[in-house]
C-alpha atoms as a PDB file:
ATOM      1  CA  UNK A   1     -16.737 -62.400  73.164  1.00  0.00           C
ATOM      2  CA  UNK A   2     -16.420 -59.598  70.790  1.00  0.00           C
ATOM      3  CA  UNK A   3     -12.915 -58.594  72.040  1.00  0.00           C
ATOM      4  CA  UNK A   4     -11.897 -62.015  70.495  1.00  0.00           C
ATOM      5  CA  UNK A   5     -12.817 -60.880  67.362  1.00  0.00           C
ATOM      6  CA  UNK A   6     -10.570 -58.274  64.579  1.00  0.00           C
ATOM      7  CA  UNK A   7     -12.032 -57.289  61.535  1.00  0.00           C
ATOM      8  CA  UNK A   8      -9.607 -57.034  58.130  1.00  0.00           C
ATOM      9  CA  UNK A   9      -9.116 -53.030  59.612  1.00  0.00           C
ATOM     10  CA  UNK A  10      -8.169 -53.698  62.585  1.00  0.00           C
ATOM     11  CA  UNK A  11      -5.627 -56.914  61.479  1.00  0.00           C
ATOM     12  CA  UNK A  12      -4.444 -54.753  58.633  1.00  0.00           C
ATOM     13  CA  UNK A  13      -3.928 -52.089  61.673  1.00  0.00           C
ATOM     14  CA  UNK A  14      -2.062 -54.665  63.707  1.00  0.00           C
ATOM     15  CA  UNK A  15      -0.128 -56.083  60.755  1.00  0.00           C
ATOM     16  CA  UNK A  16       0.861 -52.312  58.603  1.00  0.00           C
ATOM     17  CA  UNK A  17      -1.316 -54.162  55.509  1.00  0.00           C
ATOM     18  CA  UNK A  18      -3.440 -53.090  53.418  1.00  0.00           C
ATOM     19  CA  UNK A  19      -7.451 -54.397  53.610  1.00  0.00           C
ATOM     20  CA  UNK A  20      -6.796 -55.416  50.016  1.00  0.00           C
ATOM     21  CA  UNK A  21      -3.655 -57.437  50.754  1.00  0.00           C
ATOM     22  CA  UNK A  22      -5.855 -59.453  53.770  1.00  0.00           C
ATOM     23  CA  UNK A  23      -8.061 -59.935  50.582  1.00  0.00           C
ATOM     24  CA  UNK A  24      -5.880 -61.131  48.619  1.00  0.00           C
ATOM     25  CA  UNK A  25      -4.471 -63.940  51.178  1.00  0.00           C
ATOM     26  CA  UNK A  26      -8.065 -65.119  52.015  1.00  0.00           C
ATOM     27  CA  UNK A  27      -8.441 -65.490  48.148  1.00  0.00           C
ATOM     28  CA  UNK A  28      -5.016 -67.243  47.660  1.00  0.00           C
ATOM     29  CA  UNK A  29      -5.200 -68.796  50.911  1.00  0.00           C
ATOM     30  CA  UNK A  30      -2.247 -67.815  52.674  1.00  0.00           C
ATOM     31  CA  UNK A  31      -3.279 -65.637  55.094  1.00  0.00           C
ATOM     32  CA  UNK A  32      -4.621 -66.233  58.677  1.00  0.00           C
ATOM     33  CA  UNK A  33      -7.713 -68.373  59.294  1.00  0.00           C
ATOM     34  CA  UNK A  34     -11.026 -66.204  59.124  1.00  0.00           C
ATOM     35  CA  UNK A  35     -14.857 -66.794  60.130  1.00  0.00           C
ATOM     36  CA  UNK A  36     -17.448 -65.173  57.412  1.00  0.00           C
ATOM     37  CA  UNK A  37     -20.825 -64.629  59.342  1.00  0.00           C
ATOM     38  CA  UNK A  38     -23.636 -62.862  57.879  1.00  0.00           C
ATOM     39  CA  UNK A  39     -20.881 -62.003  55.002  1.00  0.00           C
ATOM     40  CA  UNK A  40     -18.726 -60.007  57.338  1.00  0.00           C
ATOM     41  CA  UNK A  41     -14.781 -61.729  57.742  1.00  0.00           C
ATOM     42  CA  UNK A  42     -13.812 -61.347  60.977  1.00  0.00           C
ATOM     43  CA  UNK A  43     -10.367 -62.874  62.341  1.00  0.00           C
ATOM     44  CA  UNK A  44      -9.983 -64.838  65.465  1.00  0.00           C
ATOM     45  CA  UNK A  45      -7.803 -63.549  67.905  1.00  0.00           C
ATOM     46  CA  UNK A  46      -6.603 -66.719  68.764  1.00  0.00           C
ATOM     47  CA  UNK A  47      -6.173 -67.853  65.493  1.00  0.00           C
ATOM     48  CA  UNK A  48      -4.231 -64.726  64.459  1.00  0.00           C
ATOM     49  CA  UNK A  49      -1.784 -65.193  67.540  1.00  0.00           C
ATOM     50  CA  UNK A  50      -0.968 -68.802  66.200  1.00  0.00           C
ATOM     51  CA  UNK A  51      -0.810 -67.722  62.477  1.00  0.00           C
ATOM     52  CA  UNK A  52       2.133 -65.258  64.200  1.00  0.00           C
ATOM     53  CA  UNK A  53       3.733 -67.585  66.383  1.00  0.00           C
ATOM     54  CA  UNK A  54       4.297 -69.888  63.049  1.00  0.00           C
ATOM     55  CA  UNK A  55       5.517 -67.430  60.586  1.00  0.00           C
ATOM     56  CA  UNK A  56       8.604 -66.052  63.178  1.00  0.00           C
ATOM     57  CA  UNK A  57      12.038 -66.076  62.023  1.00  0.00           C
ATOM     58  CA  UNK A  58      15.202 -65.504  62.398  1.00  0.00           C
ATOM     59  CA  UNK A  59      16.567 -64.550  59.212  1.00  0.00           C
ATOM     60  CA  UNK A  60      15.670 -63.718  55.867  1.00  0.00           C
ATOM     61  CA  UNK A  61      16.379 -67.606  54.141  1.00  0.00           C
ATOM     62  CA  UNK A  62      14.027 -69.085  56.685  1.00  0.00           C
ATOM     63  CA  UNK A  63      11.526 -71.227  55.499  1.00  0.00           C
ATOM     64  CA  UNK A  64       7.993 -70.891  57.281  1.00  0.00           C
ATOM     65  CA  UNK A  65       4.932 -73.393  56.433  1.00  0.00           C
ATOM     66  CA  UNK A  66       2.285 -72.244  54.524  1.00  0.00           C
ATOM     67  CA  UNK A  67      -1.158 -74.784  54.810  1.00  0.00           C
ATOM     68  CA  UNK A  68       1.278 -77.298  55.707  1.00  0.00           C
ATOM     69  CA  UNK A  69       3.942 -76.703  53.380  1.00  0.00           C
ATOM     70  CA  UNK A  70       7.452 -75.536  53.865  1.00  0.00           C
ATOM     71  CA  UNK A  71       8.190 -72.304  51.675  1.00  0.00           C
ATOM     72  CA  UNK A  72       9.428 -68.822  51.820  1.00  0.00           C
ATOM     73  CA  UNK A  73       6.828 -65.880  52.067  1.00  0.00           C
ATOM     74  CA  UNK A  74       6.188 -64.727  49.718  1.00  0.00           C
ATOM     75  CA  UNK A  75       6.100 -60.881  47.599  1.00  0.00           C
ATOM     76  CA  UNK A  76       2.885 -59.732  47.704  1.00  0.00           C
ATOM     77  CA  UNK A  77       1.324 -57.959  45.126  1.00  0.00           C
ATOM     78  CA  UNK A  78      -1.314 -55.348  46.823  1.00  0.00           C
ATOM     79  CA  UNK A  79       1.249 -52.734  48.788  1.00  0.00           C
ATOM     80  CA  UNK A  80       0.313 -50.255  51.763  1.00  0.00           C
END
């Protein structure tokens, strides 16, 4: 169903991020899993809900996981 479905505006909407940030995390693999088809990236609602639920914390020394491996987020480079 399409309502399953965000593309990088509508996440970056959702998440106050830049499309170029979202970009940048695909590239550098440490943003949410994403589905290319037909060379559009669209994001899995599901799969954005879970990314979520796993990078929740409770203060700023927390350590989240990132592909499996415990780490602090990150600064990013691209800001909105």
């Amino acid at each position: 169903m399409a309502s399953d479905l965000l593309t990088p505006e509508e996440l970056g909407e959702r998440w106050h991020v830049a499309c170029e940030t979202l970009r940048y995390w695909r590239w550098n693999g440490t943003g949410a899993p994403y589905v290319k088809i037909n060379g559009c990236i669209l994001y899995r609602l599901d799969d954005v809900d879970q990314f979520e639920k796993e990078h929740v914390r409770r203060h700023t020394a927390d350590k989240v996981l990132v592909n499996g491996v415990e780490g602090k987020v990150g600064k990013n480079p691209v800001s909105h």
